[in-house]
PDB file of N, CA and C in Angstrom:
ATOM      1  N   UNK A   1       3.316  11.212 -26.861  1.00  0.00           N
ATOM      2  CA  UNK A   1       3.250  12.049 -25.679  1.00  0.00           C
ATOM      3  C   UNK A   1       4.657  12.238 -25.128  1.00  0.00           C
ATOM      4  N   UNK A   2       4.772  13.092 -24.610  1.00  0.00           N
ATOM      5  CA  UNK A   2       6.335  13.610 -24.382  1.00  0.00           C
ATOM      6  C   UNK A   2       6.458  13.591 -22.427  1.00  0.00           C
ATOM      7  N   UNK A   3       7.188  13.512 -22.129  1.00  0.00           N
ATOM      8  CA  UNK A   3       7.813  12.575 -21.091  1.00  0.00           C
ATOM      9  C   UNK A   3       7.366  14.105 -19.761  1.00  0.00           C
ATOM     10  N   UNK A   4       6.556  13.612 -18.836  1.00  0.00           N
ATOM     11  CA  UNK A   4       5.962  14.089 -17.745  1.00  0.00           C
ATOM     12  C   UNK A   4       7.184  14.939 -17.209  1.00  0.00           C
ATOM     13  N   UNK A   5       6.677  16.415 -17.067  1.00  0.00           N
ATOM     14  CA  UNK A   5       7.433  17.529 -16.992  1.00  0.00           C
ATOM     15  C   UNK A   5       7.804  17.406 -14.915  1.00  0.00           C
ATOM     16  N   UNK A   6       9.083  17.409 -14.961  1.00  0.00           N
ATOM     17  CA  UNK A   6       9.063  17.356 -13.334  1.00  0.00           C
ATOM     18  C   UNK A   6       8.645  19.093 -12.524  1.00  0.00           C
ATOM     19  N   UNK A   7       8.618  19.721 -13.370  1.00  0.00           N
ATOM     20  CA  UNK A   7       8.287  21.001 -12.672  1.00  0.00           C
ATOM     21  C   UNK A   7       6.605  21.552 -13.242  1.00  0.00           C
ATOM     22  N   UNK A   8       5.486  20.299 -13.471  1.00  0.00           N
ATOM     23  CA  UNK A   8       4.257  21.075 -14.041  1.00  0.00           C
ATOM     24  C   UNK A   8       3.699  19.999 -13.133  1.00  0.00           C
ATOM     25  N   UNK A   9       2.776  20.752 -12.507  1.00  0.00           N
ATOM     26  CA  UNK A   9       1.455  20.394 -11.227  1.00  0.00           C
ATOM     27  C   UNK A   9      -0.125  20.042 -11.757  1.00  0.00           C
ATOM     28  N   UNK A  10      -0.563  19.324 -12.236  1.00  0.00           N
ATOM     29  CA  UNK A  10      -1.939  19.456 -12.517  1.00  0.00           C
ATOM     30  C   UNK A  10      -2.809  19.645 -11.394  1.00  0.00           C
ATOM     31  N   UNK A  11      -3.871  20.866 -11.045  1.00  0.00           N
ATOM     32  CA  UNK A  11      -4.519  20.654 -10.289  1.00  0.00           C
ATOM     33  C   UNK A  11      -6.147  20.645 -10.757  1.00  0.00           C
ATOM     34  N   UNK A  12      -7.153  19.748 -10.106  1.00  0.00           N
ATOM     35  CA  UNK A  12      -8.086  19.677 -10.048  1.00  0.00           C
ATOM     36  C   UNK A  12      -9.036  20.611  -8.897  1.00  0.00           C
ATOM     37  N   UNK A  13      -9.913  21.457  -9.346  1.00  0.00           N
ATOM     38  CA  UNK A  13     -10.926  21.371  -8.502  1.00  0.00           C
ATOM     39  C   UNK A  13     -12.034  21.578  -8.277  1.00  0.00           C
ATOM     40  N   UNK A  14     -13.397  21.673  -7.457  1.00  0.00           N
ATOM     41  CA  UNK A  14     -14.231  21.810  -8.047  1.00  0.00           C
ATOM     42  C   UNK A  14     -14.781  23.411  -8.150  1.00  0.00           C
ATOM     43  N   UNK A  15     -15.581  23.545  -9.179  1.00  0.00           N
ATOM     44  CA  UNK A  15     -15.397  25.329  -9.577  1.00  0.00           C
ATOM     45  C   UNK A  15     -16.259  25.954  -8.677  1.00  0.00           C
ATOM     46  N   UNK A  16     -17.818  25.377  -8.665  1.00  0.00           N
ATOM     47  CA  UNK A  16     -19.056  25.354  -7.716  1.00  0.00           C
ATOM     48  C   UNK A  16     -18.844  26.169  -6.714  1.00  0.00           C
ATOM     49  N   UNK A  17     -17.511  25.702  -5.751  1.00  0.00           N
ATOM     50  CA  UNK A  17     -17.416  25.598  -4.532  1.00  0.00           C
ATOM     51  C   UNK A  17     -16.491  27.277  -3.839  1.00  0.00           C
ATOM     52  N   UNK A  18     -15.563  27.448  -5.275  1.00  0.00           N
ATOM     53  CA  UNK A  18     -14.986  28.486  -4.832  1.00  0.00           C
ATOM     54  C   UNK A  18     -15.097  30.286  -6.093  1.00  0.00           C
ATOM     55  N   UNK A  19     -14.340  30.839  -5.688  1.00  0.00           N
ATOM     56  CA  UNK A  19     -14.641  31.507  -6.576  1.00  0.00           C
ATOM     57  C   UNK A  19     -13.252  31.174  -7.192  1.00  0.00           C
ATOM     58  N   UNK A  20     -13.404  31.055  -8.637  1.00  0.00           N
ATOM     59  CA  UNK A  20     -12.022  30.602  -8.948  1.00  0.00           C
ATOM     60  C   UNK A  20     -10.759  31.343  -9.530  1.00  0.00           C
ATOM     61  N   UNK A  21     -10.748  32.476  -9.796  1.00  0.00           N
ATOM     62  CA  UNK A  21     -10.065  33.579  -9.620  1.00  0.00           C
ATOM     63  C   UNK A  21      -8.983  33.578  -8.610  1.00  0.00           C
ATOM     64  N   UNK A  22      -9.668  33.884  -7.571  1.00  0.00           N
ATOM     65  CA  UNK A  22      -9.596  33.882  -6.326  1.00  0.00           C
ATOM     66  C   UNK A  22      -8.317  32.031  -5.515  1.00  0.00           C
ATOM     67  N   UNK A  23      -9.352  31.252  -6.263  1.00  0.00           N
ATOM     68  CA  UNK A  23      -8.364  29.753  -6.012  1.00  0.00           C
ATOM     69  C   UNK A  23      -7.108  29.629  -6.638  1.00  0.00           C
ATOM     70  N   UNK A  24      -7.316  30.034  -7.654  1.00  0.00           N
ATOM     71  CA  UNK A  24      -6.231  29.911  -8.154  1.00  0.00           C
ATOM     72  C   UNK A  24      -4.836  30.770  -8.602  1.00  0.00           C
ATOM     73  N   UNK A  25      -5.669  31.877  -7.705  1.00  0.00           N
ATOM     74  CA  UNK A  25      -4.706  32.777  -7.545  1.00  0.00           C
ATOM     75  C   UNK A  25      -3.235  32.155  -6.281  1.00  0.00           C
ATOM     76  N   UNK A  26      -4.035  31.623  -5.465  1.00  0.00           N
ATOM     77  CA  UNK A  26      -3.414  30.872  -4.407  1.00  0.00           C
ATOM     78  C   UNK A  26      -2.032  29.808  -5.109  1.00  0.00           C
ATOM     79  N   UNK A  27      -2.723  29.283  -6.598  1.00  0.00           N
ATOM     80  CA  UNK A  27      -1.252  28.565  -6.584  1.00  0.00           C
ATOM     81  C   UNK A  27      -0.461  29.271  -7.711  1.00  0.00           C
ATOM     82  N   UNK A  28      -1.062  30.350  -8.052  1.00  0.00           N
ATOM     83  CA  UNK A  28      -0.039  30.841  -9.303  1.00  0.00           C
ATOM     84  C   UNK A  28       0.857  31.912  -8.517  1.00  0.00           C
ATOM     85  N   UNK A  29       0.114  32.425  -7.623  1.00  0.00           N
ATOM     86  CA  UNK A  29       1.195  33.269  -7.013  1.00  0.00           C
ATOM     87  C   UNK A  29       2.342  32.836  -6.026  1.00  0.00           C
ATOM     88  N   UNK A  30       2.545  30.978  -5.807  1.00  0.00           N
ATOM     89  CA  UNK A  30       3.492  30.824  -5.982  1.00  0.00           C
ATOM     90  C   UNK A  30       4.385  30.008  -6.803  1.00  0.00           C
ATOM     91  N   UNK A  31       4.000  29.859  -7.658  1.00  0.00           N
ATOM     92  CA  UNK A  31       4.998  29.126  -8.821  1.00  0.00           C
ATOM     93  C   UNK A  31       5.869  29.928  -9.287  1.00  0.00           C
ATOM     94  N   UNK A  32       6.541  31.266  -9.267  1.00  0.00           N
ATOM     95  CA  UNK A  32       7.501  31.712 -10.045  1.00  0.00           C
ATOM     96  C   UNK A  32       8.351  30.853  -8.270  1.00  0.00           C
ATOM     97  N   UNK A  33       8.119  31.239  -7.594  1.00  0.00           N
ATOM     98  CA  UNK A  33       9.166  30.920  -5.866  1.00  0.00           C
ATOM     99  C   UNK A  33       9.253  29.513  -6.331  1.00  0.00           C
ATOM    100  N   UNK A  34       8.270  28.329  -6.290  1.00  0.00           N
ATOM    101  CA  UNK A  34       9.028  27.292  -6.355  1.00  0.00           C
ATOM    102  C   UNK A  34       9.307  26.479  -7.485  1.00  0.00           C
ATOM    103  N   UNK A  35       9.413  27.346  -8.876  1.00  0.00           N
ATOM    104  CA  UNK A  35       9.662  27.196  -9.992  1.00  0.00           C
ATOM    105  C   UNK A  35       9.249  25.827 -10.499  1.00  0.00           C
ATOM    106  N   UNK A  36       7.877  26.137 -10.667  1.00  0.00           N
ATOM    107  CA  UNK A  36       6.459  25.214 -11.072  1.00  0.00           C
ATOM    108  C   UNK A  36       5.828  26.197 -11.679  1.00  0.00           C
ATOM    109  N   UNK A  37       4.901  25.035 -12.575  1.00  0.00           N
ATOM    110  CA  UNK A  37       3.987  25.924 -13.133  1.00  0.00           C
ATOM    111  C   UNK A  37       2.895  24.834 -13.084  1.00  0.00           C
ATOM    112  N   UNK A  38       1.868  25.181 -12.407  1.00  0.00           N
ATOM    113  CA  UNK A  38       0.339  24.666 -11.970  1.00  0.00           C
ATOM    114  C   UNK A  38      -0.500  24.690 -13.685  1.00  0.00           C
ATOM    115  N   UNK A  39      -1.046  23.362 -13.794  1.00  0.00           N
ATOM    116  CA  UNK A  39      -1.823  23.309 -14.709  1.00  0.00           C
ATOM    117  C   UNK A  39      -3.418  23.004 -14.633  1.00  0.00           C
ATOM    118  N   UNK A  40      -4.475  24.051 -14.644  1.00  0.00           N
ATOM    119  CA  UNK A  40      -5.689  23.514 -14.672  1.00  0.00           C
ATOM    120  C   UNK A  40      -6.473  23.303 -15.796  1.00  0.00           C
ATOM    121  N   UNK A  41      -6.839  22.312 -15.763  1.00  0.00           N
ATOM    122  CA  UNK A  41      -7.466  21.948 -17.307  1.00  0.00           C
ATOM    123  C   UNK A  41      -8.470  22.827 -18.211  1.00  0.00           C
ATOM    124  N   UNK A  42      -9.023  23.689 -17.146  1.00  0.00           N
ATOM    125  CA  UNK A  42     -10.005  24.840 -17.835  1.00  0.00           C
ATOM    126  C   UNK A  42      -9.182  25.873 -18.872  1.00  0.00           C
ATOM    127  N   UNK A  43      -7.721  25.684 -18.479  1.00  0.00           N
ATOM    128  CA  UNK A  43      -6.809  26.443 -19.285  1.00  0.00           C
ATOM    129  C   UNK A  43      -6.627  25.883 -20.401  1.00  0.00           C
ATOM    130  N   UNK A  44      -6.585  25.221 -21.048  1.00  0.00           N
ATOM    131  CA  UNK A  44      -6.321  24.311 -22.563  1.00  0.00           C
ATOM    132  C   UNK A  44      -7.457  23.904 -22.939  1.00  0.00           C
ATOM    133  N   UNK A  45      -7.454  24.692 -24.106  1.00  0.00           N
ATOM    134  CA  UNK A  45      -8.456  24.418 -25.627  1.00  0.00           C
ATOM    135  C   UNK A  45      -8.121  23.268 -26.156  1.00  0.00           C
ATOM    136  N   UNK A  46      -8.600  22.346 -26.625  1.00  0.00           N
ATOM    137  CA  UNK A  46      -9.073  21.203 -27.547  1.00  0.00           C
ATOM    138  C   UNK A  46     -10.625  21.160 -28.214  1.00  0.00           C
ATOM    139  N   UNK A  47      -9.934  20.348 -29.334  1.00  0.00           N
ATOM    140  CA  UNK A  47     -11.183  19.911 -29.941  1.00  0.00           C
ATOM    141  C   UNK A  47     -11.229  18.743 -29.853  1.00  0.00           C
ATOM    142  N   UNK A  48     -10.534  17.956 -29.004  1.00  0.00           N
ATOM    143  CA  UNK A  48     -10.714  16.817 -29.248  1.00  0.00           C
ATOM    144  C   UNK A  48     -11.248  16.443 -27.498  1.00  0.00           C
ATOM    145  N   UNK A  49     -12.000  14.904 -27.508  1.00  0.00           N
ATOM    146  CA  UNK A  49     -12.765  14.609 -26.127  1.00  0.00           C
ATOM    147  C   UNK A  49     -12.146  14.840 -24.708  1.00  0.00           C
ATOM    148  N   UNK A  50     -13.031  15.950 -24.423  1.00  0.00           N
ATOM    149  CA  UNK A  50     -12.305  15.970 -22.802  1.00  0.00           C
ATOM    150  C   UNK A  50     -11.638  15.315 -22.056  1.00  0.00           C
ATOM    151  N   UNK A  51     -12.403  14.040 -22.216  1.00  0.00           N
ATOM    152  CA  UNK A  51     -11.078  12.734 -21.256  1.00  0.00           C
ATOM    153  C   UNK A  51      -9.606  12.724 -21.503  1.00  0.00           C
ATOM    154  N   UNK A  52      -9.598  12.786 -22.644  1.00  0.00           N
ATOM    155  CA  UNK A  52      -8.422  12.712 -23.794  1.00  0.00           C
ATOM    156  C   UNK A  52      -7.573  13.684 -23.244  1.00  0.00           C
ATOM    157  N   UNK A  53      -8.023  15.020 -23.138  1.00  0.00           N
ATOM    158  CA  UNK A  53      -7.557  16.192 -22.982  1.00  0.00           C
ATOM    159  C   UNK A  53      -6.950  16.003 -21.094  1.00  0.00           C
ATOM    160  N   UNK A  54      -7.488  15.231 -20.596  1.00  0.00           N
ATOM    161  CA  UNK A  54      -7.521  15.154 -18.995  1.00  0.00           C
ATOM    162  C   UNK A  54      -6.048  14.298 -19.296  1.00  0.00           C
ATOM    163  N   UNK A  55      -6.629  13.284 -19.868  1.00  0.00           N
ATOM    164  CA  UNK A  55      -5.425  12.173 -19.890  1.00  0.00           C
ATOM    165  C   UNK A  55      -4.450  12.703 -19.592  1.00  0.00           C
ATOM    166  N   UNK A  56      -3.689  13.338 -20.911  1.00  0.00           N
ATOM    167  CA  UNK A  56      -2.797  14.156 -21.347  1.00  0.00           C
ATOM    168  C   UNK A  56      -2.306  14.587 -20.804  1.00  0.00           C
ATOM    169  N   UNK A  57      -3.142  15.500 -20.181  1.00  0.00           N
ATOM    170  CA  UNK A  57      -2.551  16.778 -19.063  1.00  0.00           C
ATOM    171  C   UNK A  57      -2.099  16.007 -17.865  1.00  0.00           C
ATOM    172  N   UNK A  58      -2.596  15.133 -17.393  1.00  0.00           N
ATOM    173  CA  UNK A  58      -2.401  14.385 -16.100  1.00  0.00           C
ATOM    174  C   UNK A  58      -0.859  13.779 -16.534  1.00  0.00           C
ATOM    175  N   UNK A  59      -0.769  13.034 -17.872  1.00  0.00           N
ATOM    176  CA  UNK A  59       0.315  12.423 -18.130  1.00  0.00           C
ATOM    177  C   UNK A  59       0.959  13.442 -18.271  1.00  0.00           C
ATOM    178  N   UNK A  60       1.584  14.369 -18.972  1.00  0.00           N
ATOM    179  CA  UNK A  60       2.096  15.494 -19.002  1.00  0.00           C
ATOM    180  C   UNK A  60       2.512  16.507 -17.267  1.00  0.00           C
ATOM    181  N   UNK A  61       2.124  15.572 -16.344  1.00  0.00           N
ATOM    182  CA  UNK A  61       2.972  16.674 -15.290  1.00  0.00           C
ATOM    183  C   UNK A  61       3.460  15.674 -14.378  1.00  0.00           C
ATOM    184  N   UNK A  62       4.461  15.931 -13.456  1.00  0.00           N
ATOM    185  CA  UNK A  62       5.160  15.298 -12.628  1.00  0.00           C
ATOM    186  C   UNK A  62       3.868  14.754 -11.649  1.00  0.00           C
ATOM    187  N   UNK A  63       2.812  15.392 -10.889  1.00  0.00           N
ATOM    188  CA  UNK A  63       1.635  14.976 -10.268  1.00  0.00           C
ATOM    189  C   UNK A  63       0.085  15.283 -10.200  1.00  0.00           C
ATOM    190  N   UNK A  64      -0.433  15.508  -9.326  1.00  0.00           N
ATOM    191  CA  UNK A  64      -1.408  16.252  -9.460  1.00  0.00           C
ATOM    192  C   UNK A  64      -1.918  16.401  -8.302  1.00  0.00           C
ATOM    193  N   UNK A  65      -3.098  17.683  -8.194  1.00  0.00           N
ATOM    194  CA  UNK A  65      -3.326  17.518  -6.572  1.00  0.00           C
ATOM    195  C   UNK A  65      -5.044  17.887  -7.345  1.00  0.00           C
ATOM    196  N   UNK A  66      -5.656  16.568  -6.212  1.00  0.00           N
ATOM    197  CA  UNK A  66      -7.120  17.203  -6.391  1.00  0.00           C
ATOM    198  C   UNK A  66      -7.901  17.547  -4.938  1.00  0.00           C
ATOM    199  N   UNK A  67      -8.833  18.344  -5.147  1.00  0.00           N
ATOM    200  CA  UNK A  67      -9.338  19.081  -4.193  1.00  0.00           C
ATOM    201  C   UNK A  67     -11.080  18.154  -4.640  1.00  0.00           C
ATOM    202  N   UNK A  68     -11.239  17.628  -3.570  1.00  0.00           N
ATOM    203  CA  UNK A  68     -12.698  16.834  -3.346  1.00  0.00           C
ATOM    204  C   UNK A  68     -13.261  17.580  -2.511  1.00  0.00           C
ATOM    205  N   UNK A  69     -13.247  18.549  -2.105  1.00  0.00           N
ATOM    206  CA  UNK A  69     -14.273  19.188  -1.787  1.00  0.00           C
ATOM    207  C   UNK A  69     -15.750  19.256  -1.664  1.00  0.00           C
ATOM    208  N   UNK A  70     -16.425  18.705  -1.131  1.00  0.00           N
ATOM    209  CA  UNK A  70     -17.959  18.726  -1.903  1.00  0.00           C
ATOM    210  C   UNK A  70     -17.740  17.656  -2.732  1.00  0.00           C
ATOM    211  N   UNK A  71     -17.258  16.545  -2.893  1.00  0.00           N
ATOM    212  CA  UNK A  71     -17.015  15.322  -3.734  1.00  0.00           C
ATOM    213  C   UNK A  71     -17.119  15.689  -5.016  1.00  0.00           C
ATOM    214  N   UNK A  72     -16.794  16.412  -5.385  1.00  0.00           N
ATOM    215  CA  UNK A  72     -17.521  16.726  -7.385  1.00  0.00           C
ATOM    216  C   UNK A  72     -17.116  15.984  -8.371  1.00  0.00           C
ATOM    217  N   UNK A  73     -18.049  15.767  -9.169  1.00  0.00           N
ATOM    218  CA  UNK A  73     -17.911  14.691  -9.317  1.00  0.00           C
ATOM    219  C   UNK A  73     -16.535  14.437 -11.079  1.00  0.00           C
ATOM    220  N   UNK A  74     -16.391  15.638 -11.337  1.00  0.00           N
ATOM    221  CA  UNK A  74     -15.642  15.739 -12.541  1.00  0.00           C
ATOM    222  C   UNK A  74     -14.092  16.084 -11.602  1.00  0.00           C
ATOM    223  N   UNK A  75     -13.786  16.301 -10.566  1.00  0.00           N
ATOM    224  CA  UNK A  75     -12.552  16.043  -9.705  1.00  0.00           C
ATOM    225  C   UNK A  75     -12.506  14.482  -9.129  1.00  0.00           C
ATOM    226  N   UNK A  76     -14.020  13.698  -9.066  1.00  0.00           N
ATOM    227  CA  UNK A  76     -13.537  12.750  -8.152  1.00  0.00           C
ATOM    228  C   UNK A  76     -13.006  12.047 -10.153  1.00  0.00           C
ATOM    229  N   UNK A  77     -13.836  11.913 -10.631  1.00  0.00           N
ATOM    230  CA  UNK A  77     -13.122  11.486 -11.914  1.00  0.00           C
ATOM    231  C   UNK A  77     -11.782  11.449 -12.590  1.00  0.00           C
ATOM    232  N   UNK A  78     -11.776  12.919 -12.446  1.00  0.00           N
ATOM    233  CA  UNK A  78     -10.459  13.040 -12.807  1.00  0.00           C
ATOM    234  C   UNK A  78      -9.203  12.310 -11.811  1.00  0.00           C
ATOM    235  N   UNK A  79      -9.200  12.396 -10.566  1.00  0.00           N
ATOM    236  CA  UNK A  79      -8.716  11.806  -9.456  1.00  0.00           C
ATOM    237  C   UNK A  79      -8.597   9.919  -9.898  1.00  0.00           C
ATOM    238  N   UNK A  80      -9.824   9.444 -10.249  1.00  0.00           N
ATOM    239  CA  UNK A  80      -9.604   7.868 -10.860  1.00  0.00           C
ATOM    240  C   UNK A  80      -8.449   8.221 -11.901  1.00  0.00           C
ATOM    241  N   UNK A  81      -8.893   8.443 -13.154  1.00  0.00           N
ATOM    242  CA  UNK A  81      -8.219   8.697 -13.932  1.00  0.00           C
ATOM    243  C   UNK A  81      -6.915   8.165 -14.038  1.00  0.00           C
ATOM    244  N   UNK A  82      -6.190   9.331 -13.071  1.00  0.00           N
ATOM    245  CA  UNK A  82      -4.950   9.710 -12.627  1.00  0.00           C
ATOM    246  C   UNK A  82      -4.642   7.938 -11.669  1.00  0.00           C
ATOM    247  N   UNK A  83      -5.641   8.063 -10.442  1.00  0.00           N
ATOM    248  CA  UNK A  83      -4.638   6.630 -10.148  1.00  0.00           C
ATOM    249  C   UNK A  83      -5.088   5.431 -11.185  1.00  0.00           C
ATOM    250  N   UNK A  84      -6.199   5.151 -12.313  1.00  0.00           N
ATOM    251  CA  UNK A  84      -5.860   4.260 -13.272  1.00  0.00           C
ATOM    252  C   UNK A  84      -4.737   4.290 -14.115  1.00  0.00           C
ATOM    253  N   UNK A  85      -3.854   5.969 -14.166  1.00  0.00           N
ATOM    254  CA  UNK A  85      -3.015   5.694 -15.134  1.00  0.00           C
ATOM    255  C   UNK A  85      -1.610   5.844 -14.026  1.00  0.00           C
ATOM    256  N   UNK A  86      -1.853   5.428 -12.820  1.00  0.00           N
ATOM    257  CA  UNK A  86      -0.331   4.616 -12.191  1.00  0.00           C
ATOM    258  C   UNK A  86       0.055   6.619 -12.061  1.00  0.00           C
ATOM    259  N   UNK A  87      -0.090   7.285 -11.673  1.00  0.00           N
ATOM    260  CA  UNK A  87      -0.335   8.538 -11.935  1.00  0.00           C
ATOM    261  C   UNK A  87      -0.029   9.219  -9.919  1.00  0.00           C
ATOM    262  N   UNK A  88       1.166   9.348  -9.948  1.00  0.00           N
ATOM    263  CA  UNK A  88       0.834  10.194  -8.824  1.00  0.00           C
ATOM    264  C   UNK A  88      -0.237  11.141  -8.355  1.00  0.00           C
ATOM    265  N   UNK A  89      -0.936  10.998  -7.171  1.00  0.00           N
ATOM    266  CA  UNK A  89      -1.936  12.120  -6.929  1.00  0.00           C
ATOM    267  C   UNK A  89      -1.979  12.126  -6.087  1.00  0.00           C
ATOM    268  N   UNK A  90      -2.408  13.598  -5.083  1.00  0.00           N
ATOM    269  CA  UNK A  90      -2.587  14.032  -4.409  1.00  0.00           C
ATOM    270  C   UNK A  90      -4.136  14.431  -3.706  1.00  0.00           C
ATOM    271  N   UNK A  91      -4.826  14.046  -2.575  1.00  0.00           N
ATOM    272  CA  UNK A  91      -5.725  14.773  -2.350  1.00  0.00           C
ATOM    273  C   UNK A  91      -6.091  16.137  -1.323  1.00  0.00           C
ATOM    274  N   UNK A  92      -6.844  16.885  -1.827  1.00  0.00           N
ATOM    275  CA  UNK A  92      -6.804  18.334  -0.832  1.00  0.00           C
ATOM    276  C   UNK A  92      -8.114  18.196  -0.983  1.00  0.00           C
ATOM    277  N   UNK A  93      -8.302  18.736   0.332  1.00  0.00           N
ATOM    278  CA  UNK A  93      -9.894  18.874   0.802  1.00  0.00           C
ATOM    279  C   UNK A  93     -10.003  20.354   1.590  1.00  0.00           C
ATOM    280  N   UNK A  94     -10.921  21.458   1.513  1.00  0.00           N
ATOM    281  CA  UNK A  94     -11.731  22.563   2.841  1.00  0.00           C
ATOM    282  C   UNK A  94     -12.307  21.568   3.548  1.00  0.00           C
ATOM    283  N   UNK A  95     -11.703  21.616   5.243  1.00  0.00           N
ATOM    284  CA  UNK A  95     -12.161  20.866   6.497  1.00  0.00           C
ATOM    285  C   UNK A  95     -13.213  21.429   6.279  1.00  0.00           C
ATOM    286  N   UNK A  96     -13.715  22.828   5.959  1.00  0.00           N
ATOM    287  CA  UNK A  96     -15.127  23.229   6.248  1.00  0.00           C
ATOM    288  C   UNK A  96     -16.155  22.970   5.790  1.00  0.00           C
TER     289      UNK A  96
END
C-alpha cells in the first residue's frame, strides 16, 4: 500500500438519506479551490471484498469525514474501521 495521500479526503455517507448527486456535488465543487480530491467509495470498482476495498481507501487518504446521519449503519462501520486503523476521522452529522 502506498503512503496516505495528504491531499485525498475519504468521505462516507449515508445514500438513503440524501440525494447523492446532489451531496456530493457539495464536495467536488470544491476540491479544484482547495486542491483535494474527495474520495467516495461508491467510486472504485473491485473485485475483491468490500472491507478490503474500505480499508484501502481509508488508508490511502490523509482523513476522512463521515456523515452519521440517521446512524447508517455501513458509515457507522466504516467510521470503526477508520478509528481501528489509528486512522484520522472526522464526524458530520444534518442537525435535522
Amino acid at each position: 500500500m502506498a503512503a496516505p495521500s495528504d491531499r485525498h479526503i475519504f468521505v462516507a455517507y449515508p445514500w438513503a438519506l440524501y440525494d447523492r448527486v446532489k451531496y456530493k456535488r457539495a464536495y467536488t465543487t470544491i476540491q479544484k479551490a482547495l486542491n483535494v480530491q474527495f474520495n467516495f467509495a461508491e467510486e472504485r470498482v473491485t473485485t475483491g471484498h468490500v472491507l478490503d476495498k474500505i480499508s484501502d481507501m481509508i488508508e490511502s487518504c490523509a482523513f476522512g469525514i463521515y456523515d452519521v446521519s440517521g446512524w447508517n449503519a455501513n458509515v457507522t462501520l466504516e467510521y470503526g474501521i477508520a478509528r481501528g486503523m489509528n486512522a484520522e476521522a472526522y464526524i458530520a452529522f444534518n442537525p435535522s
